[in-house]
PDB file of N, CA and C in Angstrom:
ATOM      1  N   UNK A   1      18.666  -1.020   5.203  1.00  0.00           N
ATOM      2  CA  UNK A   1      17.893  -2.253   5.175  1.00  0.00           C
ATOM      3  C   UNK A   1      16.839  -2.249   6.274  1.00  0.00           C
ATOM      4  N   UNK A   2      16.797  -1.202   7.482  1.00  0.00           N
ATOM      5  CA  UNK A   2      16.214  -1.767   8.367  1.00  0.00           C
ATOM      6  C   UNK A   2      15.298  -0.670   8.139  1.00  0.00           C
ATOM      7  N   UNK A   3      15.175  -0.175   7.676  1.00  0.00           N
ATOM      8  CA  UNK A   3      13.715   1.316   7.263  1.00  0.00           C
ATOM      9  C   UNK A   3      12.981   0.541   5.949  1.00  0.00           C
ATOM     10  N   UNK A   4      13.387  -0.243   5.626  1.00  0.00           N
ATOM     11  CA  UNK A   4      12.725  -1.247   4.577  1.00  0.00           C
ATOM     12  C   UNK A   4      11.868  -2.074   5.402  1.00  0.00           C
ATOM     13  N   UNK A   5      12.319  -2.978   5.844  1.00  0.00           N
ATOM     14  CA  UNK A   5      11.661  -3.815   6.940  1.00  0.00           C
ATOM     15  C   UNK A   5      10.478  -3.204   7.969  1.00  0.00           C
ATOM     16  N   UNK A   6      11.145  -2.198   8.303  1.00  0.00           N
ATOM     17  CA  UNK A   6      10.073  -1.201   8.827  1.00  0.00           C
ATOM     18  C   UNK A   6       8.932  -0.563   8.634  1.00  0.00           C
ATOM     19  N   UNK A   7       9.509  -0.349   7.059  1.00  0.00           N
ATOM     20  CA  UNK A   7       7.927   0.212   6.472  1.00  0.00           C
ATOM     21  C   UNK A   7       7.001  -0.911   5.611  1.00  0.00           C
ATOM     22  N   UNK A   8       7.655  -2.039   5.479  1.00  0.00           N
ATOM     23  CA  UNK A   8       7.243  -3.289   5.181  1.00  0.00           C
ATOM     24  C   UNK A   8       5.997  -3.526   6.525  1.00  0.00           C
ATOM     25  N   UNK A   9       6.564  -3.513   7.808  1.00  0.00           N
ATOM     26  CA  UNK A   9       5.640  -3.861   8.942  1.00  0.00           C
ATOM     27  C   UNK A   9       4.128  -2.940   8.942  1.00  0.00           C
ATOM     28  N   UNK A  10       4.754  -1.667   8.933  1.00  0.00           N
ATOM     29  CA  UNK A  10       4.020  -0.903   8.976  1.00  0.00           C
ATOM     30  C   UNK A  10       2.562  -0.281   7.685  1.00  0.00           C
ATOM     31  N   UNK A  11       2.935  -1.229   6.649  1.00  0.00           N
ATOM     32  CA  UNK A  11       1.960  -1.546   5.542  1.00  0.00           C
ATOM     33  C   UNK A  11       1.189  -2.971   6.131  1.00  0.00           C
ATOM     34  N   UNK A  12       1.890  -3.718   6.319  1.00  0.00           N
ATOM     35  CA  UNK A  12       0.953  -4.496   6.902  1.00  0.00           C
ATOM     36  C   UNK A  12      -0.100  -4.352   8.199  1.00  0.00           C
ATOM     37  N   UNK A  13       0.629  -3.382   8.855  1.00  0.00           N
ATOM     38  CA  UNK A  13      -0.068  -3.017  10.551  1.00  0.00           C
ATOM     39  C   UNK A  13      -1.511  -2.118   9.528  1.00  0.00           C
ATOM     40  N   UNK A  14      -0.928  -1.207   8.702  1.00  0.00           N
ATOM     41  CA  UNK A  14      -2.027   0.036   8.280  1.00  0.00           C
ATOM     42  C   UNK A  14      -3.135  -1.000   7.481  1.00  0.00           C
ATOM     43  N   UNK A  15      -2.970  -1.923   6.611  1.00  0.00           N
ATOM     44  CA  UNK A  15      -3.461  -2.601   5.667  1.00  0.00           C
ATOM     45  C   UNK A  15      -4.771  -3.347   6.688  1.00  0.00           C
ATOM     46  N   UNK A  16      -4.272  -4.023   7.941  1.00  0.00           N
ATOM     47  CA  UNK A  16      -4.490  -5.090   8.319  1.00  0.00           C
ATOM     48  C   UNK A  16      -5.641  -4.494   9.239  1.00  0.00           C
ATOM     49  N   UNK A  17      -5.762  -2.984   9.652  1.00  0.00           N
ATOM     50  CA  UNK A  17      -6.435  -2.148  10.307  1.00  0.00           C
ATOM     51  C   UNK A  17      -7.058  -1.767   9.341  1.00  0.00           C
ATOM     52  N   UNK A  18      -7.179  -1.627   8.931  1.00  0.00           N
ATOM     53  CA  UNK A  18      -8.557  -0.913   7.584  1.00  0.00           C
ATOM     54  C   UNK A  18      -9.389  -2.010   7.007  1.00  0.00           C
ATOM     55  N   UNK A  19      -8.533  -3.443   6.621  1.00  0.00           N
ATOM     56  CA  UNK A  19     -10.098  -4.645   6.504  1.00  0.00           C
ATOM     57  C   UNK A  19     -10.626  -4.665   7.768  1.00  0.00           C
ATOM     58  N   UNK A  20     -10.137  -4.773   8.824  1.00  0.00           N
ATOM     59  CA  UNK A  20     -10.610  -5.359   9.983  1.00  0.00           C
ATOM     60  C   UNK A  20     -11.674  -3.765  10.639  1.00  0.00           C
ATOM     61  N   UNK A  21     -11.156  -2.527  10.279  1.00  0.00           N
ATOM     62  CA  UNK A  21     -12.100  -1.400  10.378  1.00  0.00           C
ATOM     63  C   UNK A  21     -13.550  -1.786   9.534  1.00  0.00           C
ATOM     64  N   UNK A  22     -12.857  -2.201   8.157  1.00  0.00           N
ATOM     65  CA  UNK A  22     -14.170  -2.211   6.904  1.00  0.00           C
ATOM     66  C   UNK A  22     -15.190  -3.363   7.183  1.00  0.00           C
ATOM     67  N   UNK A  23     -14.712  -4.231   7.593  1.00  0.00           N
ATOM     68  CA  UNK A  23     -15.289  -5.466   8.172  1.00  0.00           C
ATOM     69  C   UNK A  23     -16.385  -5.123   8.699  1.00  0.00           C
ATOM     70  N   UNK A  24     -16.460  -4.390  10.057  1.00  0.00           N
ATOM     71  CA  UNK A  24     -16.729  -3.960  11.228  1.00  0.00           C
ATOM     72  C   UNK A  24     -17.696  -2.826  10.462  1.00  0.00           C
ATOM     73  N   UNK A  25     -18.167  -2.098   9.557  1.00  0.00           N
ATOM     74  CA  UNK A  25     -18.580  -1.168   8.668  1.00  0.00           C
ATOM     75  C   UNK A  25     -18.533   0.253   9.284  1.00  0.00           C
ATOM     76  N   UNK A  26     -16.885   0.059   9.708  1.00  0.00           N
ATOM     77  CA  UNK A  26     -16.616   1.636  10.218  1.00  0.00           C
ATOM     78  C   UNK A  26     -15.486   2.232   9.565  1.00  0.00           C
ATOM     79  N   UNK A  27     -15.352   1.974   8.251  1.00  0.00           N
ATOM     80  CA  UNK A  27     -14.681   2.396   7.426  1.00  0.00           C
ATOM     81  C   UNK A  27     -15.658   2.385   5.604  1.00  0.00           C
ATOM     82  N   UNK A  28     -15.375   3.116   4.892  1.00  0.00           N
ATOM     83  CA  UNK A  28     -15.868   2.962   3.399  1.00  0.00           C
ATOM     84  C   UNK A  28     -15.368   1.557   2.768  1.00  0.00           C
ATOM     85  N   UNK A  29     -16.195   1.018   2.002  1.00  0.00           N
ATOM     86  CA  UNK A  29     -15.746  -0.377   0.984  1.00  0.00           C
ATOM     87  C   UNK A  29     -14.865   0.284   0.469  1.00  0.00           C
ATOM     88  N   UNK A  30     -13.592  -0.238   0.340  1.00  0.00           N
ATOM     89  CA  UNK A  30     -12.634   0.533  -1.401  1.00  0.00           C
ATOM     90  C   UNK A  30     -12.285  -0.780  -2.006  1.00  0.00           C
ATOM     91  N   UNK A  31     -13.204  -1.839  -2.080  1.00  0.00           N
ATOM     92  CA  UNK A  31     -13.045  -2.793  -2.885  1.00  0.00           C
ATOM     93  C   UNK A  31     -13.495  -2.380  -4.643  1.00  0.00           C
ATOM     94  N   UNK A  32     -14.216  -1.796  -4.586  1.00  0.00           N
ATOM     95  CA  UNK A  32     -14.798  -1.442  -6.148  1.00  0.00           C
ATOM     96  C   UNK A  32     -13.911  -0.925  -6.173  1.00  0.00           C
ATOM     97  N   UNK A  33     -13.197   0.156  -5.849  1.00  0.00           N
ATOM     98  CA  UNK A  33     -12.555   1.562  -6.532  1.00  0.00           C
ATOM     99  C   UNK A  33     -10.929   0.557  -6.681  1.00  0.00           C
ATOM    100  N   UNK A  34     -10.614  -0.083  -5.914  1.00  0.00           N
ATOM    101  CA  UNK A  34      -9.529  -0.713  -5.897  1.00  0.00           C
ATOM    102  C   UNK A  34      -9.380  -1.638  -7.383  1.00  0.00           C
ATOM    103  N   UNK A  35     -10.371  -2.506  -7.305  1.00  0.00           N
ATOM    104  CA  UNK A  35     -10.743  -3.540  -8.448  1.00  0.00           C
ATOM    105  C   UNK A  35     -10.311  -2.647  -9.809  1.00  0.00           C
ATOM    106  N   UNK A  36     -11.046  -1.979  -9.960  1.00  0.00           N
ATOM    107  CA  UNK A  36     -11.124  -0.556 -10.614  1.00  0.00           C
ATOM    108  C   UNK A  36      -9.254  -0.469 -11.154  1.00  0.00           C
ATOM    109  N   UNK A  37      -8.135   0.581 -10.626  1.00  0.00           N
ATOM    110  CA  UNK A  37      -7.591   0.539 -10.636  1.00  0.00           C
ATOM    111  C   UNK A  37      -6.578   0.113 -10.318  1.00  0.00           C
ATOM    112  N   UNK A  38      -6.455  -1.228 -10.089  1.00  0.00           N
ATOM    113  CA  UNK A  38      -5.195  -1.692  -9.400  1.00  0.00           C
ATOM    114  C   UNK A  38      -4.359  -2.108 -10.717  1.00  0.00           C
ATOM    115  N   UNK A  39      -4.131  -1.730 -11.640  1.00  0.00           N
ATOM    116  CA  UNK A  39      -2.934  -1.370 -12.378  1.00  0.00           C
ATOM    117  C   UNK A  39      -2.367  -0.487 -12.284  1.00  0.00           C
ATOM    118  N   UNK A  40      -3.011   0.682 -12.377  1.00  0.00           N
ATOM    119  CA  UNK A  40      -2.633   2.210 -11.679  1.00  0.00           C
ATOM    120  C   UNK A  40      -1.674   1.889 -10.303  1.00  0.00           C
ATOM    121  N   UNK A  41      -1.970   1.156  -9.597  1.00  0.00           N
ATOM    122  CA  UNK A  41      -1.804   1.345  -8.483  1.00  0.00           C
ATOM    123  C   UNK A  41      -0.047   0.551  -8.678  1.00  0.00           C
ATOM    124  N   UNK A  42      -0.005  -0.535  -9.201  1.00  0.00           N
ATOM    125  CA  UNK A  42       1.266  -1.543  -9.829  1.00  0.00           C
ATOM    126  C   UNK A  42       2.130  -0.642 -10.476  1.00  0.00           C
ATOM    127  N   UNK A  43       1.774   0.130 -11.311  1.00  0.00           N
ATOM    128  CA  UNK A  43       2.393   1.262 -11.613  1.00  0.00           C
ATOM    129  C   UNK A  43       2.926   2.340 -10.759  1.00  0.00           C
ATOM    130  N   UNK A  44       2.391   2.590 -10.404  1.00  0.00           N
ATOM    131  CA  UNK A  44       2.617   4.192  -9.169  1.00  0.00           C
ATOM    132  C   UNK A  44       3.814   3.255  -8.058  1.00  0.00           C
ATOM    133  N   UNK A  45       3.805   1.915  -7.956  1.00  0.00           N
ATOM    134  CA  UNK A  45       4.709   1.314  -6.859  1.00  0.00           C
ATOM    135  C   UNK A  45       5.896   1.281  -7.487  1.00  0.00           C
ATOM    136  N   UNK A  46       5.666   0.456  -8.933  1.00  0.00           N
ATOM    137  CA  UNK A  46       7.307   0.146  -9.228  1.00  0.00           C
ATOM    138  C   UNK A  46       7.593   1.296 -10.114  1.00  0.00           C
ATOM    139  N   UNK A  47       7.210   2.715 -10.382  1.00  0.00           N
ATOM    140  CA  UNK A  47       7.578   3.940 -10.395  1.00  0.00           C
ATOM    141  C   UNK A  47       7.972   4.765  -9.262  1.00  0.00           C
ATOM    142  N   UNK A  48       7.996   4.447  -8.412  1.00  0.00           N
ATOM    143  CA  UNK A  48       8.373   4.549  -6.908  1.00  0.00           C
ATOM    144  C   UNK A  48       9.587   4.279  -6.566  1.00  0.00           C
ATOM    145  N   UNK A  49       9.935   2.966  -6.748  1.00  0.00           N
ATOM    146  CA  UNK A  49      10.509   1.740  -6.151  1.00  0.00           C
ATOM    147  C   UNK A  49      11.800   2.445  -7.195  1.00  0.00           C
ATOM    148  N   UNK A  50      11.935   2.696  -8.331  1.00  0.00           N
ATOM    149  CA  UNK A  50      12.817   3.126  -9.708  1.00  0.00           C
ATOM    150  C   UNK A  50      13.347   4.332  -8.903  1.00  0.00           C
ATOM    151  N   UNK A  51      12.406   4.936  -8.709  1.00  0.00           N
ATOM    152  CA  UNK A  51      12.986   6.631  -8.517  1.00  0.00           C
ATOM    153  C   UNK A  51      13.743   6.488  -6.648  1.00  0.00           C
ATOM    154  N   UNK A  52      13.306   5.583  -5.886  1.00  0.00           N
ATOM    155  CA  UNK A  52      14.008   5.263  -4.734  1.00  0.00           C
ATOM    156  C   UNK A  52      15.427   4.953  -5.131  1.00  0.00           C
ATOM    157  N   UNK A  53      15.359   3.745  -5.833  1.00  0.00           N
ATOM    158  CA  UNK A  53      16.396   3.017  -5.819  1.00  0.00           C
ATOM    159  C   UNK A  53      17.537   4.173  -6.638  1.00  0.00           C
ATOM    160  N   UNK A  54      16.986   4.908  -7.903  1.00  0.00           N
ATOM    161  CA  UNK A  54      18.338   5.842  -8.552  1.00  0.00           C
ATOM    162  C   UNK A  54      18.416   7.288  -7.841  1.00  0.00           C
ATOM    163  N   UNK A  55      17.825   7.112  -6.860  1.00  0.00           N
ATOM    164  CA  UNK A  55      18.125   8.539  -6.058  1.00  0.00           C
ATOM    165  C   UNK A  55      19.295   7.771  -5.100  1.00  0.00           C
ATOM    166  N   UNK A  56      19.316   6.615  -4.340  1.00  0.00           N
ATOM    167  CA  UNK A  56      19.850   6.070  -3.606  1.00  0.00           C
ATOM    168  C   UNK A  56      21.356   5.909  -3.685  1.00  0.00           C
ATOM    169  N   UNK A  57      21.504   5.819  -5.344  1.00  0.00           N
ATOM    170  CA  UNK A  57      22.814   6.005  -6.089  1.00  0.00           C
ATOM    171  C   UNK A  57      23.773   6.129  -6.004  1.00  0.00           C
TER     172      UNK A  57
END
């Protein structure tokens, strides 16, 4: 439970550093490319999240 929580923080720490980089225009926009695929992206998580949880078993 606590490597969950952990990498929970640590998506937010990485997330929260890259608008605030992009903001600042010292990082690339990935708003288009995101817009773009963010089903792909919903996919690739809870295909993730499946293969975590039945390896965990």
């Amino acid at each position: 439970m606590r490597r969950k929580s952990l990498t929970s923080a640590w998506v937010l720490i990485a997330l929260g550093t890259y608008f605030l980089l992009s903001k600042r225009g010292w990082m690339p926009n990935l708003g288009p490319l995101i817009s773009e695929w963010w089903p792909a992206i919903l996919i690739i998580i809870g295909i993730s999240m499946i293969v975590r949880r039945s390896s965990d078993e």
